[in-house]
N, C-alpha and C. Protein backbone atom coordinates (compact mmCIF):
# COMPACT_ATOMS: atom_id res chain seq x y z
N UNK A 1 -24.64 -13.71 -2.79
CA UNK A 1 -23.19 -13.72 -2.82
C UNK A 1 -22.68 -14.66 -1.73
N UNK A 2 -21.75 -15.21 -1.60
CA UNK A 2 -21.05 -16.37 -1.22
C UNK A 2 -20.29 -15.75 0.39
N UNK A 3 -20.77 -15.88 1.10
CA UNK A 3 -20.45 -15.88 2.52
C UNK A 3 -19.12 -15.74 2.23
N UNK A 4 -18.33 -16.70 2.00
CA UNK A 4 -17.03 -16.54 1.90
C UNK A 4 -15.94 -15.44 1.20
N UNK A 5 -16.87 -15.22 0.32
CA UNK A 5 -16.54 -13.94 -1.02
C UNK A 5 -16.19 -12.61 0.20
N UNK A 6 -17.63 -12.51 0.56
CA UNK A 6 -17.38 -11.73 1.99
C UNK A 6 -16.23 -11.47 3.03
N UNK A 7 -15.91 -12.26 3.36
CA UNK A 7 -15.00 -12.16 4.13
C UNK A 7 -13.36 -12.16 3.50
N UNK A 8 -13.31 -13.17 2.41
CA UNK A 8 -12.01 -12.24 1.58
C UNK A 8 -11.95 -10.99 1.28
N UNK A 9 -13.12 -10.42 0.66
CA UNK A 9 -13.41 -8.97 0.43
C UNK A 9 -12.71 -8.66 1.66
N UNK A 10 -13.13 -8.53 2.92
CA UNK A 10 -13.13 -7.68 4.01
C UNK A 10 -11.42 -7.86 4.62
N UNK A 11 -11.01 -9.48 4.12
CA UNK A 11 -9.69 -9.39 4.48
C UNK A 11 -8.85 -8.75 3.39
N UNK A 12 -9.00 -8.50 2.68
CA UNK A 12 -8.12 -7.93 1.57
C UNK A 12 -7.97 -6.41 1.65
N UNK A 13 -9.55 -6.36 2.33
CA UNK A 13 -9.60 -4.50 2.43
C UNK A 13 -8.78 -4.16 3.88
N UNK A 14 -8.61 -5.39 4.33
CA UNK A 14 -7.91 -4.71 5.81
C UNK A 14 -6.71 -4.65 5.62
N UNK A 15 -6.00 -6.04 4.55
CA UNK A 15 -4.05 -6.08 4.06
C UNK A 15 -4.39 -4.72 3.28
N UNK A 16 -4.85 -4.40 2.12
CA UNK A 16 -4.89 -2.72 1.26
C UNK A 16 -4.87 -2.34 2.63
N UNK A 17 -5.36 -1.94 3.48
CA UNK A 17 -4.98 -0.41 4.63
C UNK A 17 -4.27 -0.55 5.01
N UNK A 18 -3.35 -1.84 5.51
CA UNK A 18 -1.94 -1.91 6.03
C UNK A 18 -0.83 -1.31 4.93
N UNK A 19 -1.07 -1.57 3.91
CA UNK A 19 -0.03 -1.45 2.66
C UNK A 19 -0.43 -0.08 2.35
N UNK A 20 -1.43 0.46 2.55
CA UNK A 20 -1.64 1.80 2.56
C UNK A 20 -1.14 2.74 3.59
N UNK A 21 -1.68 2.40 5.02
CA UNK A 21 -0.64 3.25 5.84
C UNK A 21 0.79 2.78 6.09
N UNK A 22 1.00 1.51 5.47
CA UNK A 22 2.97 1.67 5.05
C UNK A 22 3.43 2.56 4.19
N UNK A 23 2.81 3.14 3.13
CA UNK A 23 3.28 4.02 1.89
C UNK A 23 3.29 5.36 2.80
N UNK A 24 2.08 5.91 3.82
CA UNK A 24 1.94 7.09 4.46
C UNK A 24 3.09 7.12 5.20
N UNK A 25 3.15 6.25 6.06
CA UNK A 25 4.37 6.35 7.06
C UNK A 25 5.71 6.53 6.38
N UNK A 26 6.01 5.57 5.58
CA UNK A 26 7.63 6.00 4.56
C UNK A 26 7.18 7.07 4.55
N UNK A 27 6.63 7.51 3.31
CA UNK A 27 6.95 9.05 2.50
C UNK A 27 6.92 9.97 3.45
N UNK A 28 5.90 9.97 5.04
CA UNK A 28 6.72 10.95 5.76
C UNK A 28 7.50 10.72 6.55
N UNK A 29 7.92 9.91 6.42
CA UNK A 29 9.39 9.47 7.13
C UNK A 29 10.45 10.26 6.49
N UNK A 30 10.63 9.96 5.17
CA UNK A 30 11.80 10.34 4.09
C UNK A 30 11.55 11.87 4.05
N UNK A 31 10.33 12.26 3.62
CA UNK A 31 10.06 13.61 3.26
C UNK A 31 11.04 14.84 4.44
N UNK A 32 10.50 13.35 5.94
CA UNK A 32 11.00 14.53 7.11
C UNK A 32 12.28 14.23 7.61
N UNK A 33 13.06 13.60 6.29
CA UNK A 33 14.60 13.51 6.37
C UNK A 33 15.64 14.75 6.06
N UNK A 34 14.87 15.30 4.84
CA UNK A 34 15.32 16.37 4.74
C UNK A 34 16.81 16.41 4.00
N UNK A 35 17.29 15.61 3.77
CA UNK A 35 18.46 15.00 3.37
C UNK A 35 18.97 14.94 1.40
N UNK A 36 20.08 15.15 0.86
CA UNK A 36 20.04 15.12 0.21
C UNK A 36 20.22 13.40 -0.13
N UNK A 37 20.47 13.10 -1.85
CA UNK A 37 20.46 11.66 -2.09
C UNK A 37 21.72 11.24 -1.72
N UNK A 38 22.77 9.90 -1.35
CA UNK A 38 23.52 9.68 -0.91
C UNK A 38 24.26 9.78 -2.32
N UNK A 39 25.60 10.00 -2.04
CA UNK A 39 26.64 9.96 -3.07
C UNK A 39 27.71 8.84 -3.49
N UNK A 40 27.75 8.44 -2.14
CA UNK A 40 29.00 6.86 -1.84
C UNK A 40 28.52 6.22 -0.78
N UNK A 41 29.25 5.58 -0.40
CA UNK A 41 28.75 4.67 0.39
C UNK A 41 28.77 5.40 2.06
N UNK A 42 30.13 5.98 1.95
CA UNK A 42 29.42 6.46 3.70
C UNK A 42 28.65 7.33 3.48
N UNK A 43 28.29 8.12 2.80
CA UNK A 43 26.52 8.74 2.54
C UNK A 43 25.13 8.20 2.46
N UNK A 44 25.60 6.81 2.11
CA UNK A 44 24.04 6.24 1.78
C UNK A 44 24.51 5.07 3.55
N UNK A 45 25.29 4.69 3.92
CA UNK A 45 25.06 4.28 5.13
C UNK A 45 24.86 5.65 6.54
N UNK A 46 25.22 6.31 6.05
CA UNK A 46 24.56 7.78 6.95
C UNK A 46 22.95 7.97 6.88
N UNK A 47 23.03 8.00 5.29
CA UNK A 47 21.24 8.41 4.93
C UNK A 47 20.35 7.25 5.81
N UNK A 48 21.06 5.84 5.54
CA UNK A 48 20.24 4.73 5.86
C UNK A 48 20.18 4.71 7.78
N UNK A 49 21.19 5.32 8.39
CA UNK A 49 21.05 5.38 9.88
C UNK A 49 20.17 6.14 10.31
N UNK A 50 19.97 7.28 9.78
CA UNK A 50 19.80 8.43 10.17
C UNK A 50 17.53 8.21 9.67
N UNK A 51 17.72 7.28 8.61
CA UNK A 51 16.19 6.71 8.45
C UNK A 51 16.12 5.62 9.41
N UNK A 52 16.65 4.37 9.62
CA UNK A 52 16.09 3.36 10.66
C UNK A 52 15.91 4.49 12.22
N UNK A 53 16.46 5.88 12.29
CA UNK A 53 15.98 6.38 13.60
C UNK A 53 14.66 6.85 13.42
N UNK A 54 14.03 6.76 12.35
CA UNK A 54 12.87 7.40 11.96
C UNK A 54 11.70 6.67 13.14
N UNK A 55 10.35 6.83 13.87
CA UNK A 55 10.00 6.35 14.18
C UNK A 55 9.23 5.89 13.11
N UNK A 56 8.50 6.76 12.34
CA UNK A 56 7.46 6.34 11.15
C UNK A 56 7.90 4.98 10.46
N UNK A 57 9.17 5.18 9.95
CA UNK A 57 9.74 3.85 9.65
C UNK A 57 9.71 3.22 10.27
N UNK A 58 9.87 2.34 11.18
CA UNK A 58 9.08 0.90 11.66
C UNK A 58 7.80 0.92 11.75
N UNK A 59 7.35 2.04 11.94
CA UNK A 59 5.51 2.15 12.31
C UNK A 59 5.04 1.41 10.38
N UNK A 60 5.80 1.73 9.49
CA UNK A 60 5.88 1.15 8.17
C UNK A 60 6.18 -0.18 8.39
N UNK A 61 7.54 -0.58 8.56
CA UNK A 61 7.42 -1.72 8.60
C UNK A 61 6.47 -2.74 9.48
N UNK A 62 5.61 -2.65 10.47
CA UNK A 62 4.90 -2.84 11.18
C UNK A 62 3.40 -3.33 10.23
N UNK A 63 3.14 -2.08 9.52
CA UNK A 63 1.83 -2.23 8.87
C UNK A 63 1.97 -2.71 7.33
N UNK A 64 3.76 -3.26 7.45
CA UNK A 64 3.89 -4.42 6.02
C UNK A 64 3.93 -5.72 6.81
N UNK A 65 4.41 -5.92 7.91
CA UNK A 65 4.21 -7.09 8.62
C UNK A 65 2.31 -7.62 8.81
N UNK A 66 1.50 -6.41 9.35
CA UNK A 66 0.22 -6.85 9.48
C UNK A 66 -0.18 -7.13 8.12
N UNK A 67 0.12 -6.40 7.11
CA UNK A 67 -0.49 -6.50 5.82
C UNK A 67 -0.26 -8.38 5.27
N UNK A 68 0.81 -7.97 5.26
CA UNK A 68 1.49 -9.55 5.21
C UNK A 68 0.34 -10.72 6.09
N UNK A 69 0.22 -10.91 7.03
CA UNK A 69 -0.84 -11.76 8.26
C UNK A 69 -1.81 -11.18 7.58
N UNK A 70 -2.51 -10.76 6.85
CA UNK A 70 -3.84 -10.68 6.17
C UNK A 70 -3.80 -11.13 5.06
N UNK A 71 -3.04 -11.11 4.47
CA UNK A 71 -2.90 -11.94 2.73
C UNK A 71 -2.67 -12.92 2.90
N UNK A 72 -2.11 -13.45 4.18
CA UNK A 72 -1.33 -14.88 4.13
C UNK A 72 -2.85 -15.43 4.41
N UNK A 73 -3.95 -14.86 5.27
CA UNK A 73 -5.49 -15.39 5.50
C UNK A 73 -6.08 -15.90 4.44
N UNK A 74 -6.21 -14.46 3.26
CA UNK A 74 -6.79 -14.40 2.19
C UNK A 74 -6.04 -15.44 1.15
N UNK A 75 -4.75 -15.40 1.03
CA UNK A 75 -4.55 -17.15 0.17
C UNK A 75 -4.83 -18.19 0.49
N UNK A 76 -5.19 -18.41 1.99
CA UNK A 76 -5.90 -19.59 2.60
C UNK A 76 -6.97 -20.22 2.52
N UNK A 77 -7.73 -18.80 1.82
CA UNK A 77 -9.23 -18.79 1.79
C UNK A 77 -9.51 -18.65 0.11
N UNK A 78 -8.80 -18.31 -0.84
CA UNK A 78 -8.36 -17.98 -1.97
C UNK A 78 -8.04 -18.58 -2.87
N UNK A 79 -8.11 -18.70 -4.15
CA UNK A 79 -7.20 -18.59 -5.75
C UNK A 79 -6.38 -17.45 -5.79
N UNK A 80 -5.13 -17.88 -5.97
CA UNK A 80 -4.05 -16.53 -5.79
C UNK A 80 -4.52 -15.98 -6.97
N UNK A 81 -4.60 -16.39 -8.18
CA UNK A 81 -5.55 -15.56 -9.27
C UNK A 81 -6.70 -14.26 -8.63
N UNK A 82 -7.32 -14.67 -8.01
CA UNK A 82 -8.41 -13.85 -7.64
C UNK A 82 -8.06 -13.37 -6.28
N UNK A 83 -7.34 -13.09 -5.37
CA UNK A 83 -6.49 -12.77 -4.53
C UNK A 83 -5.73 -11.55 -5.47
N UNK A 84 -4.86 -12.06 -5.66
CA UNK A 84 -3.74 -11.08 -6.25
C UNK A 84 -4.66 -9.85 -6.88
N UNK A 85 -5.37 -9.90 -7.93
CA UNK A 85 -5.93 -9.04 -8.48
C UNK A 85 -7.25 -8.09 -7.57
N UNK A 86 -7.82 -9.12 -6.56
CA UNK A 86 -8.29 -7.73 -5.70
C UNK A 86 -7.52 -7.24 -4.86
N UNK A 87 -5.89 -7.93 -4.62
CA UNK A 87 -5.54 -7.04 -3.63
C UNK A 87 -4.51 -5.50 -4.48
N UNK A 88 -4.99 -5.50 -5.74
CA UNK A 88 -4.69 -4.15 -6.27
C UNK A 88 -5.61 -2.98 -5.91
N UNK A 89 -6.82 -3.43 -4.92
CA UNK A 89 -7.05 -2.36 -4.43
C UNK A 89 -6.76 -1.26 -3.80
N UNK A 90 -5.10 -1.52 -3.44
CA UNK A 90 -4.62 -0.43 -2.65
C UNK A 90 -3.87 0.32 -3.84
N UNK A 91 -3.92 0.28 -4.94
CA UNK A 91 -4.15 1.71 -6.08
C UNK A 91 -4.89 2.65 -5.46
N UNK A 92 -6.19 2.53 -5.55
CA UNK A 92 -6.70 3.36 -5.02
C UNK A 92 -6.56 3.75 -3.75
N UNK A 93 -6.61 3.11 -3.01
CA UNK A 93 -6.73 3.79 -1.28
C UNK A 93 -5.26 4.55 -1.48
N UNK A 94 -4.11 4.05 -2.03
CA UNK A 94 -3.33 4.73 -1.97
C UNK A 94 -2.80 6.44 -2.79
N UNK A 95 -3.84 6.09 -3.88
CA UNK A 95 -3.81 7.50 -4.79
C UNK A 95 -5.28 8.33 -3.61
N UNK A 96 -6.00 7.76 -2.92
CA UNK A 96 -6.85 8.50 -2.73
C UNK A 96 -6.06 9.02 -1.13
N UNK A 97 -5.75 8.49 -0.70
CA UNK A 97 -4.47 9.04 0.66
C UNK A 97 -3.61 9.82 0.25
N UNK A 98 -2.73 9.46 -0.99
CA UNK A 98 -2.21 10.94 -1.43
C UNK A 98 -2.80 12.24 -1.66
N UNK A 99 -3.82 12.05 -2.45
CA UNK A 99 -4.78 13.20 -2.41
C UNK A 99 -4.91 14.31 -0.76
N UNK A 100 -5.64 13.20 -0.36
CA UNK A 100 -6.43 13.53 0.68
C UNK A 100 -5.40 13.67 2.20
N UNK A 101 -4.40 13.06 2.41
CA UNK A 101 -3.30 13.27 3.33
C UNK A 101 -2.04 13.85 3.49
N UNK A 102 -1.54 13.63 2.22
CA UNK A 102 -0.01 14.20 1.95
C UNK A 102 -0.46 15.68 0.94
N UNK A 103 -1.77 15.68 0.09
CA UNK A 103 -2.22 16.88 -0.09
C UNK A 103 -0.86 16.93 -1.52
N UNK A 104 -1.15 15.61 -2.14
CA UNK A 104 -0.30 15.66 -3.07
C UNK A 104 -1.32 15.55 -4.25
N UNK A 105 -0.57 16.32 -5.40
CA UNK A 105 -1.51 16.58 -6.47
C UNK A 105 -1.85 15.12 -7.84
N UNK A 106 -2.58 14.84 -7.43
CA UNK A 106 -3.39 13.82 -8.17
C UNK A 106 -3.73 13.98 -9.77
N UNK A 107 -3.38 13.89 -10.37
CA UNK A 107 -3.89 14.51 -12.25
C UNK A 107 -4.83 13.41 -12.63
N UNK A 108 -5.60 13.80 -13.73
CA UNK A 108 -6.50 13.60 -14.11
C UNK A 108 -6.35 12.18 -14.69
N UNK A 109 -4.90 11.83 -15.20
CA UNK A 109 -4.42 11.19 -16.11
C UNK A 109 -4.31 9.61 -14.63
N UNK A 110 -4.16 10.27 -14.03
CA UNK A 110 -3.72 8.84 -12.72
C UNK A 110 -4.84 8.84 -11.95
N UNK A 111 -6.45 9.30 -11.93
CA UNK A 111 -7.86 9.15 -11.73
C UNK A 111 -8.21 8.16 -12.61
N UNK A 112 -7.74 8.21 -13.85
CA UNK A 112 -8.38 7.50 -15.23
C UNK A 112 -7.96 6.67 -15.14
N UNK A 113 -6.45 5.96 -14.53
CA UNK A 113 -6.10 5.17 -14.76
C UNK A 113 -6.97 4.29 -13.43
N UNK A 114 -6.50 4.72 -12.10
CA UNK A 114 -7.23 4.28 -11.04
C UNK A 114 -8.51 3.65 -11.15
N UNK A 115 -9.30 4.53 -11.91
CA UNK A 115 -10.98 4.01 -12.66
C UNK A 115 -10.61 2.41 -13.25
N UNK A 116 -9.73 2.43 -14.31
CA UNK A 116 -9.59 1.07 -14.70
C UNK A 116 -9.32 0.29 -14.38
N UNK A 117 -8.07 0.28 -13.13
CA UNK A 117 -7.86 -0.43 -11.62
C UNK A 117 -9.59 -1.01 -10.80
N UNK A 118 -10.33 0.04 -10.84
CA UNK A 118 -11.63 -0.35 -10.39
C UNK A 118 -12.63 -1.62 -11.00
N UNK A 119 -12.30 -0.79 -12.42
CA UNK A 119 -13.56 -1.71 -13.58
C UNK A 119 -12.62 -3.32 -13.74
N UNK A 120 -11.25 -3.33 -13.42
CA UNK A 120 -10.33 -4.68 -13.51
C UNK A 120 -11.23 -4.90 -12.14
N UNK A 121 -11.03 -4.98 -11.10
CA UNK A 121 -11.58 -5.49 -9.90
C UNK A 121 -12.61 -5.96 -9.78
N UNK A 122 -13.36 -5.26 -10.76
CA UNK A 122 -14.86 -5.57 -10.53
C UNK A 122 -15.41 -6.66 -11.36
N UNK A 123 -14.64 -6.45 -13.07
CA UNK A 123 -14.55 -7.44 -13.44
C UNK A 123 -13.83 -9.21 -12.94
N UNK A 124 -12.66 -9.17 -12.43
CA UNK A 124 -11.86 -9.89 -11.70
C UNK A 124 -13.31 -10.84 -10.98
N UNK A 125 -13.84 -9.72 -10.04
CA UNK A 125 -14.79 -10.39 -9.24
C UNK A 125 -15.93 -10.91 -9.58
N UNK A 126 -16.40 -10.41 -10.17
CA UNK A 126 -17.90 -10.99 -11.38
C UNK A 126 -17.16 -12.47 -11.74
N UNK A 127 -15.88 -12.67 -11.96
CA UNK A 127 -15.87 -13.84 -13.07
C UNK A 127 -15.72 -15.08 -12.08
């Protein structure tokens, strides 16, 4: 395998964990808002203050900024064709963090699909 293959792999798997712990950080950001949905506008500029105090939220935006500085590597090094499609790896890391962190219920039906997310990747990469 191609030295280089390598190291996109490894940069792609590091942007997926940034874009993965951005999804963790929102949802408990919001979750621990507690808030209902906004109704008008001084509700949704309330909702929206009352989230930029979130710390999690920037700790999100933070790990879309790093994610970002890792893809921008991996198109450097890349065919956005073959780029783009392994960086759908964070399907998974991200259905498997729900599972496993937020302890959110996963169905059978969004495993199966995830699987085909896999067998695309793998194919993607073979070609």
């Amino acid at each position: 395998m191609n030295p280089n293959i390598l190291l996109i792999l490894g940069l792609i798997a590091i942007s997926n964990t940034f874009d993965t712990a951005r999804e963790l950080f929102l949802k408990s950001a919001i979750n621990g808002l507690d808030a209902e949905s906004p109704r008008d506008i001084r509700s949704l500029i309330k909702f929206i203050s009352r989230l930029l105090r979130k710390r999690r939220v920037w700790v999100g935006f933070l790990c879309s900024i790093l994610s970002l500085l890792f893809y921008l590597l991996v198109l450097s090094k890349a065919d956005l064709n073959f780029a783009f499609s392994l960086d759908s790896m964070h399907y998974i890391f991200i259905a498997a963090s729900a599972k496993l962190i937020l302890k959110e219920k996963v169905g059978a039906s969004r495993w199966f699909g995830t699987l085909f997310v896999v067998i695309g990747i793998i194919l993607v990469t073979l070609s």
